[in-house]
N, C-alpha and C. Protein backbone atom coordinates (compact mmCIF):
# COMPACT_ATOMS: atom_id res chain seq x y z
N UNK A 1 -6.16 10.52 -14.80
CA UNK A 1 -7.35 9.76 -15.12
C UNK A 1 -7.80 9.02 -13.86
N UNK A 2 -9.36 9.55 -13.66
CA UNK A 2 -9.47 8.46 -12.59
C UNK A 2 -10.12 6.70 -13.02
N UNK A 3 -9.48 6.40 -12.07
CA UNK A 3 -10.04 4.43 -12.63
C UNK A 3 -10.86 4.34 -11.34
N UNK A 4 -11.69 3.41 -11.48
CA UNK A 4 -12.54 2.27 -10.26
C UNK A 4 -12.86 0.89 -11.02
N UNK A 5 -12.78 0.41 -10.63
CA UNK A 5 -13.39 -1.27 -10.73
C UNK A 5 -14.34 -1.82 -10.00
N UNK A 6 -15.38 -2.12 -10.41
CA UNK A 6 -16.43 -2.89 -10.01
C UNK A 6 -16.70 -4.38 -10.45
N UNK A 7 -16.52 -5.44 -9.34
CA UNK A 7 -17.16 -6.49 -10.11
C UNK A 7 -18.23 -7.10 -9.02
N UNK A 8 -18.96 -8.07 -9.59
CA UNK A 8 -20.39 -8.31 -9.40
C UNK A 8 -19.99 -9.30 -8.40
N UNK A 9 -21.17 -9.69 -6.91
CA UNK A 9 -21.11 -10.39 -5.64
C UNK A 9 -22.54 -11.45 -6.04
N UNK A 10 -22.77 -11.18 -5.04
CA UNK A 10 -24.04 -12.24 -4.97
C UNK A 10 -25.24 -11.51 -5.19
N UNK A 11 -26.58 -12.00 -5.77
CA UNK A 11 -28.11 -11.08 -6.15
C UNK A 11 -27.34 -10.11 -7.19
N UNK A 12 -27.44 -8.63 -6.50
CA UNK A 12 -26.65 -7.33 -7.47
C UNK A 12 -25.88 -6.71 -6.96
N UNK A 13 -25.83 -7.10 -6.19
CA UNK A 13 -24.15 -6.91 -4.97
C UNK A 13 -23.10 -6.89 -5.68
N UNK A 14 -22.40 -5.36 -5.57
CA UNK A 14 -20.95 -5.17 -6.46
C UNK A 14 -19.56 -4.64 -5.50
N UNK A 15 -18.88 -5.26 -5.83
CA UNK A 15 -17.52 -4.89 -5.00
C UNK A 15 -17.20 -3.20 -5.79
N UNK A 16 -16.83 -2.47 -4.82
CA UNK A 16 -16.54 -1.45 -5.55
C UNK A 16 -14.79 -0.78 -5.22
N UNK A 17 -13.74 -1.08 -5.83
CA UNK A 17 -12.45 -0.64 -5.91
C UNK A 17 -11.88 0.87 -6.29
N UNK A 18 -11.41 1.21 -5.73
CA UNK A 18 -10.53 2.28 -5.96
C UNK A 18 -9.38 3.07 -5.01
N UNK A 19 -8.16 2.89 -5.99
CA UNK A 19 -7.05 3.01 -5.09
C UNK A 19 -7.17 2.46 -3.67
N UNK A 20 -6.93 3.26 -2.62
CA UNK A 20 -6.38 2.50 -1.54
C UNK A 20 -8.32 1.88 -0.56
N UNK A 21 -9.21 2.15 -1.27
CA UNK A 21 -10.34 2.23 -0.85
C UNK A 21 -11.50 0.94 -1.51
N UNK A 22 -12.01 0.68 -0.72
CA UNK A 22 -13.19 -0.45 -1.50
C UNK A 22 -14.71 0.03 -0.56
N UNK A 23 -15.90 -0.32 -1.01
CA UNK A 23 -17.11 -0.34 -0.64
C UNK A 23 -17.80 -1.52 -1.57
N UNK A 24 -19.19 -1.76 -0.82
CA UNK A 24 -20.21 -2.41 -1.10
C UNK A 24 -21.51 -1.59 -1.87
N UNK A 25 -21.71 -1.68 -3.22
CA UNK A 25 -23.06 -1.37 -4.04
C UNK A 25 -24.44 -2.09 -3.85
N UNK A 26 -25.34 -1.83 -4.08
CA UNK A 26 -26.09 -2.79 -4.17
C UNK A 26 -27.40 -2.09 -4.40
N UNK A 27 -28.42 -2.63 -4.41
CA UNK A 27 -30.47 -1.88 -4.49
C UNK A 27 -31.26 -1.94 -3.55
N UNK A 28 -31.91 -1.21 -3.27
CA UNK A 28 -32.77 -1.80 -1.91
C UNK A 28 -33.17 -3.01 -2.10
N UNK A 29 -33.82 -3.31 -0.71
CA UNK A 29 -34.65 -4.23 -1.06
C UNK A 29 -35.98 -4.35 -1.53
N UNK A 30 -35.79 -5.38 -2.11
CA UNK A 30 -36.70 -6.06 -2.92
C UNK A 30 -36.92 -5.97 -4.50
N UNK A 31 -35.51 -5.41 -4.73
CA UNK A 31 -34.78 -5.39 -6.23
C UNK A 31 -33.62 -6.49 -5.73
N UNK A 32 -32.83 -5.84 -4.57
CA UNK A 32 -31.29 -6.18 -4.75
C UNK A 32 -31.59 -6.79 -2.69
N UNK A 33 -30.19 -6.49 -1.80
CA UNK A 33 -30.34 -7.13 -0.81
C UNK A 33 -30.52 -5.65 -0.02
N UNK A 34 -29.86 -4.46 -0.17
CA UNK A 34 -29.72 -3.30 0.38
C UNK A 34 -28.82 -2.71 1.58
N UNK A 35 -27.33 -3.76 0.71
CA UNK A 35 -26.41 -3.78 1.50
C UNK A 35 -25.44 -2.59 1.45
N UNK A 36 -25.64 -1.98 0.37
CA UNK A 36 -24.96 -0.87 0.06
C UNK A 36 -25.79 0.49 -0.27
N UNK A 37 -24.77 1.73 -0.93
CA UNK A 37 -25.60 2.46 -1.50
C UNK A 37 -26.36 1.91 -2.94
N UNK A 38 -27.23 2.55 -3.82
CA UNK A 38 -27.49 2.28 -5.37
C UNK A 38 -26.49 3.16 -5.67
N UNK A 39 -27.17 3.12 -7.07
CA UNK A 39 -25.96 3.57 -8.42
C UNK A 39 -26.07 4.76 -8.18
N UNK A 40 -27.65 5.44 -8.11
CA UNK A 40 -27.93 6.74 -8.34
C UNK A 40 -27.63 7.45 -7.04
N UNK A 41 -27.57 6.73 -5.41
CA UNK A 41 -27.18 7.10 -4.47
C UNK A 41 -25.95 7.56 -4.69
N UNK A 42 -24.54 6.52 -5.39
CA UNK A 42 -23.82 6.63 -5.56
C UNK A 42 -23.13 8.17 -6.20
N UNK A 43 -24.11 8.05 -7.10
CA UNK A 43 -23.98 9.23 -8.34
C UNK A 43 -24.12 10.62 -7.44
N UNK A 44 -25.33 10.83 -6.24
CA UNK A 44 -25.40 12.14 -5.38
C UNK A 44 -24.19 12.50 -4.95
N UNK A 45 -24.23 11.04 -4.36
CA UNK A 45 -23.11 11.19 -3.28
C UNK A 45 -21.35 12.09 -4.08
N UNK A 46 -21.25 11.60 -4.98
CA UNK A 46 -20.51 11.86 -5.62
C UNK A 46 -20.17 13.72 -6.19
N UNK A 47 -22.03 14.40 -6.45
CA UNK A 47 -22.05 15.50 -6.31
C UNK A 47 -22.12 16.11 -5.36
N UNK A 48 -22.80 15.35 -4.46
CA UNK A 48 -22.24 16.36 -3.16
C UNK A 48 -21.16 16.62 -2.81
N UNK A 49 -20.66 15.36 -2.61
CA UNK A 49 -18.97 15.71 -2.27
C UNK A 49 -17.99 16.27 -2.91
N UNK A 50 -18.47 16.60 -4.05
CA UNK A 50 -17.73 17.59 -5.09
C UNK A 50 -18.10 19.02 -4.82
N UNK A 51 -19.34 19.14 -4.80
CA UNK A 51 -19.55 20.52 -4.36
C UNK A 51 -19.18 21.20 -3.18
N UNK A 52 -19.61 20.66 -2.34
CA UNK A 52 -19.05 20.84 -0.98
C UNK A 52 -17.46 20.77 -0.55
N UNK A 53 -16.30 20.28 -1.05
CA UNK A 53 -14.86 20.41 -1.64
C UNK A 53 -14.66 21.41 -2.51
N UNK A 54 -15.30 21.36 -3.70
CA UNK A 54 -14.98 22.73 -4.08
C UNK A 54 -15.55 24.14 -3.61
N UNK A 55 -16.35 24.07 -2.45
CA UNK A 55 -16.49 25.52 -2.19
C UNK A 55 -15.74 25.80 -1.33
N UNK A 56 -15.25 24.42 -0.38
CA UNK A 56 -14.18 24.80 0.88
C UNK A 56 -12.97 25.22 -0.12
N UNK A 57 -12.67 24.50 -0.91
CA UNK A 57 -11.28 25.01 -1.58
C UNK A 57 -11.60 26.13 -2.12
N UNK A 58 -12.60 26.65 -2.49
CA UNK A 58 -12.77 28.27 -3.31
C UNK A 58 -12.34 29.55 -1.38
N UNK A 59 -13.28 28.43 -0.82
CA UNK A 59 -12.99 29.92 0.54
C UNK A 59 -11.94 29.62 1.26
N UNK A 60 -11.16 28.71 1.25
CA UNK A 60 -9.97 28.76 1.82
C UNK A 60 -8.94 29.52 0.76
N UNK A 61 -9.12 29.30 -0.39
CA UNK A 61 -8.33 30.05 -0.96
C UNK A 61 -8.25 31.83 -1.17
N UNK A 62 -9.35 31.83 -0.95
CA UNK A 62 -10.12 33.22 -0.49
C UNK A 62 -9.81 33.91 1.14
N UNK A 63 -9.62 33.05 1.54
CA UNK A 63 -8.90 32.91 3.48
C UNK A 63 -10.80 33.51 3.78
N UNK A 64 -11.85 33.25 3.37
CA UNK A 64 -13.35 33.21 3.89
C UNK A 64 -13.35 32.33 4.93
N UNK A 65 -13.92 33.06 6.01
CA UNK A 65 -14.71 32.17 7.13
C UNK A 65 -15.75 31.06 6.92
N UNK A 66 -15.63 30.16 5.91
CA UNK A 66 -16.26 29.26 5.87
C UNK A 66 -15.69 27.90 6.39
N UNK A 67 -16.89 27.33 7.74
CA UNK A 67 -16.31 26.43 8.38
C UNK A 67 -16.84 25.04 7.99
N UNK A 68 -18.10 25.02 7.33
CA UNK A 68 -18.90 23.90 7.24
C UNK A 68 -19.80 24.16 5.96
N UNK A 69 -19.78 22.71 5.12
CA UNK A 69 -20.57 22.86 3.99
C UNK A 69 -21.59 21.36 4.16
N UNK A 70 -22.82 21.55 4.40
CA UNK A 70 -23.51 20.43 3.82
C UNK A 70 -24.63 20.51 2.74
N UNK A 71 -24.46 19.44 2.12
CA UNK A 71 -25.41 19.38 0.82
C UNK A 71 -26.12 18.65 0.94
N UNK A 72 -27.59 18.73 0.75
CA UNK A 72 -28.62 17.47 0.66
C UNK A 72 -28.94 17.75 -0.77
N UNK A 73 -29.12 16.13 -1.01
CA UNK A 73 -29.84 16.60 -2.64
C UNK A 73 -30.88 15.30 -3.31
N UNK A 74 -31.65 15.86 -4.17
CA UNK A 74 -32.30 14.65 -4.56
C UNK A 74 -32.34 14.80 -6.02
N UNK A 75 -32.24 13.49 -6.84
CA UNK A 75 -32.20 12.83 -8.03
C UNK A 75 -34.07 12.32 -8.24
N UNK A 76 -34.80 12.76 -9.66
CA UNK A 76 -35.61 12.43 -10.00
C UNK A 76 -35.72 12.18 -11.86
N UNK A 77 -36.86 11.51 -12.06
CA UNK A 77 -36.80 11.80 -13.68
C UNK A 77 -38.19 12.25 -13.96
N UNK A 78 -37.98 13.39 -14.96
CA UNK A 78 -39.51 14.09 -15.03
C UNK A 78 -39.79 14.45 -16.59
N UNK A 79 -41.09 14.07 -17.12
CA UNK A 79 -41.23 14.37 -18.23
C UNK A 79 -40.84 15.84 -18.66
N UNK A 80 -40.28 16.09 -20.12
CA UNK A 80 -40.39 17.21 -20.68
C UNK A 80 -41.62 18.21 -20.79
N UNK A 81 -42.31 17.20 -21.16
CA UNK A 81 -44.15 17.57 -21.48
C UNK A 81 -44.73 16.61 -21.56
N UNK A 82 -45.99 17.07 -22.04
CA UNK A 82 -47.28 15.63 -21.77
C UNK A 82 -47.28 15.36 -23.42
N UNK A 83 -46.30 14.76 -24.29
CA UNK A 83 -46.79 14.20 -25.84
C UNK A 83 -46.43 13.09 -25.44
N UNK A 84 -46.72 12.72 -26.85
CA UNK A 84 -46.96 11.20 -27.63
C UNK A 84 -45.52 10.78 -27.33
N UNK A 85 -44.73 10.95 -27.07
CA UNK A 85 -43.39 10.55 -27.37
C UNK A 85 -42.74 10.87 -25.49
N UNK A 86 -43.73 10.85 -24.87
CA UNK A 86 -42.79 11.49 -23.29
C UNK A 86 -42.25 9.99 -22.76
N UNK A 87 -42.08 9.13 -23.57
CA UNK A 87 -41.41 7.57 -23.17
C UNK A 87 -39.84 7.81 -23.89
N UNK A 88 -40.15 8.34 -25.41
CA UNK A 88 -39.14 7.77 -25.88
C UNK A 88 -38.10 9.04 -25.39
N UNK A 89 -37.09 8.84 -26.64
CA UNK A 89 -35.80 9.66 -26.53
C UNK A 89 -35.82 10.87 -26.15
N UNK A 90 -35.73 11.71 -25.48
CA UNK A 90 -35.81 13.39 -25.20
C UNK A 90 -37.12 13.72 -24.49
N UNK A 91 -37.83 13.02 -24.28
CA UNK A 91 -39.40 12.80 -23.32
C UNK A 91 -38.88 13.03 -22.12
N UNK A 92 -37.88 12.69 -21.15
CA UNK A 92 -37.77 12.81 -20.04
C UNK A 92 -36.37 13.50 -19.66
N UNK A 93 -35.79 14.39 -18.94
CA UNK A 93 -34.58 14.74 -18.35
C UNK A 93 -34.85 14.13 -16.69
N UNK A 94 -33.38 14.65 -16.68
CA UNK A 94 -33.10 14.27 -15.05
C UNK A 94 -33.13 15.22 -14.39
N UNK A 95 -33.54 15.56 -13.19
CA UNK A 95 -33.61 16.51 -12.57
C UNK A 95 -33.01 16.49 -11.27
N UNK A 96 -31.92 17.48 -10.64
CA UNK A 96 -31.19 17.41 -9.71
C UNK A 96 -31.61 18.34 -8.74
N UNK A 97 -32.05 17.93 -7.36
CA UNK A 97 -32.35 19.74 -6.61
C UNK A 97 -30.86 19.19 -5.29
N UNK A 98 -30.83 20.51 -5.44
CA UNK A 98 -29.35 20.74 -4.21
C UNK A 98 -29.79 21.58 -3.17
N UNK A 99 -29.30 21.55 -1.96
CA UNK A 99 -30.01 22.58 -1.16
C UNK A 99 -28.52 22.33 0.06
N UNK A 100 -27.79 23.73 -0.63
CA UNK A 100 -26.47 23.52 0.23
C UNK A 100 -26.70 25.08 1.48
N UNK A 101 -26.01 24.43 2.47
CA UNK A 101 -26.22 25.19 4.07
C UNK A 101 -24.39 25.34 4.09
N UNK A 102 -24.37 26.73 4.31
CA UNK A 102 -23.03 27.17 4.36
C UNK A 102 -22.40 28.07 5.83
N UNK A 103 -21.93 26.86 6.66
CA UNK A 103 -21.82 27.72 8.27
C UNK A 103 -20.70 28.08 8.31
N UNK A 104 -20.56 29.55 8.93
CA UNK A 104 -19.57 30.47 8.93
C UNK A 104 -20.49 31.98 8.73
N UNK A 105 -19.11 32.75 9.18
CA UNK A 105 -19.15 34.04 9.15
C UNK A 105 -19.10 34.11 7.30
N UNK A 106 -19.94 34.23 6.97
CA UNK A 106 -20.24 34.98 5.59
C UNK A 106 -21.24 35.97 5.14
N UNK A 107 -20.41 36.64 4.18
CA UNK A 107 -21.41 38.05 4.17
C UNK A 107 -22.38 37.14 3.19
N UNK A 108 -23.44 38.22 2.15
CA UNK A 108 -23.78 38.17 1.24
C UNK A 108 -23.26 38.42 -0.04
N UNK A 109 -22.24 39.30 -0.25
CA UNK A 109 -21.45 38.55 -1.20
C UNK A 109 -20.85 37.86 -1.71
N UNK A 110 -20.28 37.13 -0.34
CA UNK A 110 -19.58 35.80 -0.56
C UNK A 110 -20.20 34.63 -0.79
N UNK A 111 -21.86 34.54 0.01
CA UNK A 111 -23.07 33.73 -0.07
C UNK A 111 -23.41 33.50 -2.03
N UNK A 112 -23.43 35.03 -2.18
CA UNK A 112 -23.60 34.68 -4.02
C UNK A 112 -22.83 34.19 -4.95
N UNK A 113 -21.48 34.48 -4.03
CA UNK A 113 -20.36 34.01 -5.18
C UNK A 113 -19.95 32.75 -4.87
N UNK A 114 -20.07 32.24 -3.37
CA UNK A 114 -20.10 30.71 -3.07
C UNK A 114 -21.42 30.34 -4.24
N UNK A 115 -22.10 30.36 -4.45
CA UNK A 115 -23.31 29.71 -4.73
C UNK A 115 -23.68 29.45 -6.31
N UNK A 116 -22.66 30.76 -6.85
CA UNK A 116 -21.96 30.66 -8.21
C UNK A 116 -20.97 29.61 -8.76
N UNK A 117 -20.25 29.46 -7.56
CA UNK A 117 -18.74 28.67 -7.39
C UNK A 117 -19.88 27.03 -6.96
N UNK A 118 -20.38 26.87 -6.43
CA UNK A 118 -21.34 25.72 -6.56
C UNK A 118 -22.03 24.84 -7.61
N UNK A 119 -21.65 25.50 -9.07
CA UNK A 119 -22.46 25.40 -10.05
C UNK A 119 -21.30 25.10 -10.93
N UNK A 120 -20.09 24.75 -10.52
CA UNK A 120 -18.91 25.16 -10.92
C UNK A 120 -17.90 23.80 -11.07
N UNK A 121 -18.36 22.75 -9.72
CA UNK A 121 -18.05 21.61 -9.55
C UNK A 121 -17.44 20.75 -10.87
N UNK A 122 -16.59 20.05 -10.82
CA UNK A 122 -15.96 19.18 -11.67
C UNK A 122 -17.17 18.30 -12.28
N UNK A 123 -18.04 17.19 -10.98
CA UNK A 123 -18.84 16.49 -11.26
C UNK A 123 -19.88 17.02 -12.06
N UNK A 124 -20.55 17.99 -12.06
CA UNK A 124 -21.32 19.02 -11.73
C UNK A 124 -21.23 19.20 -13.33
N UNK A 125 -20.19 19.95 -13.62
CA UNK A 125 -19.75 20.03 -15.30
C UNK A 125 -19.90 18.67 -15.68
N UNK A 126 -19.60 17.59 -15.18
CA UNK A 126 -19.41 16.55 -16.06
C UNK A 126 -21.11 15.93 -16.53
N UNK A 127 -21.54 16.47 -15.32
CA UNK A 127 -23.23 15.60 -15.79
C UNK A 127 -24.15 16.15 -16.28
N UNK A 128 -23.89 17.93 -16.68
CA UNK A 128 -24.52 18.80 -17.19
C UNK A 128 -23.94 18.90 -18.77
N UNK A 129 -22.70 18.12 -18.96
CA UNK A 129 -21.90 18.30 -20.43
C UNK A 129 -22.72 17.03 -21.32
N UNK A 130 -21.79 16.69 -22.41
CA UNK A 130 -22.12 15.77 -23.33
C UNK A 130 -21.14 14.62 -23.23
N UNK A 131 -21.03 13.70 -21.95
CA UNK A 131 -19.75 12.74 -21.90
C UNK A 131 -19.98 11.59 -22.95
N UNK A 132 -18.66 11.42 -23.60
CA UNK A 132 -18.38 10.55 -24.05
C UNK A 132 -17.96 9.04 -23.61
N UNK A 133 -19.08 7.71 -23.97
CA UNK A 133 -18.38 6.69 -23.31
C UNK A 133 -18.18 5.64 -24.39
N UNK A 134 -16.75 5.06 -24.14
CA UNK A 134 -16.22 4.05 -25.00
C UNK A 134 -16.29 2.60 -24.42
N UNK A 135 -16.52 1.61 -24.65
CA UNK A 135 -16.69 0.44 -24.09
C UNK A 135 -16.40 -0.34 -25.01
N UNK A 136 -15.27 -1.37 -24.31
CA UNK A 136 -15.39 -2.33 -24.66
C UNK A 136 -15.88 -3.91 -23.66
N UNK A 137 -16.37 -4.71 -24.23
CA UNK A 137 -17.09 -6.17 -23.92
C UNK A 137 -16.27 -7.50 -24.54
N UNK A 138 -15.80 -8.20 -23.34
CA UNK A 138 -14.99 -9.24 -23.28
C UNK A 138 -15.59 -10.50 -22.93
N UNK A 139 -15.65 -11.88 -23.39
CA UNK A 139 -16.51 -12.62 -22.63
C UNK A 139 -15.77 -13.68 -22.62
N UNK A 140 -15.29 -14.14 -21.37
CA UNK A 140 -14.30 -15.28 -20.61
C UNK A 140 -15.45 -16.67 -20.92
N UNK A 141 -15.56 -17.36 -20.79
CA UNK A 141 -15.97 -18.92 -20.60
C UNK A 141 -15.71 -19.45 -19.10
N UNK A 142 -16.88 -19.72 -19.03
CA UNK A 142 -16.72 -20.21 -17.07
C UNK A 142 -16.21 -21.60 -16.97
């Protein structure tokens, strides 16, 4: 199971924990201070680096000449259609574009089946599935 902990700094400034590692969250400015990445930065970042790990681990395991993977990608939200309802519930999805560059000696079959194996990602499954979240809310007295 993975854990992280986040707790809240100054404006919307969040400490961000995990295992042997910490960073700084935060919003641009003129929401937040824009000391960190955002949430949704956070969230790319997170698919990229999943994708790009799992294709090195697919072609190393493959012994493929793949030396270098980078991913650029962008996060948007776009209506379904133009009704009465494109505010409420099911009116809008999220939309992810990826645009991964794969350097190395690779043929074209390996190009399709990397690109298959891209779609394949842990994160990737997780934000295309139906996750389940449980929460609970505690409230201390200052």
């Amino acid at each position: 199971m993975t854990e992280v902990r986040v707790r809240s700094l100054e404006n919307l400034q969040v400490h961000v924990e995990f295992d042997d590692h910490t960073m700084l969250a935060d919003e641009p400015p003129g929401i937040g201070d824009g000391e960190g990445p955002s949430p949704y930065e956070l969230l790319l970042s997170a698919l990229g680096s999943c994708t790009a790990m799992t294709l090195l681990l697919y072609a190393r395991r493959k012994e493929w000449a793949l030396k270098n993977v980078e991913v650029d990608m962008k996060h948007d939200r776009v209506y379904v259609d133009d009704s009465e309802n494109a505010e409420g519930r099911g009116g809008q999805l999220d939309r992810f574009a990826l645009d991964i560059r794969l350097l190395g000696d690779i043929d074209e079959e390996q190009r399709e089946r990397l690109a298959y194996i891209a779609t394949r990602c842990p994160v990737r499954k997780t934000l295309a599935g139906e996750p389940r979240f449980e929460e609970t809310v505690t409230v201390f007295s200052a």
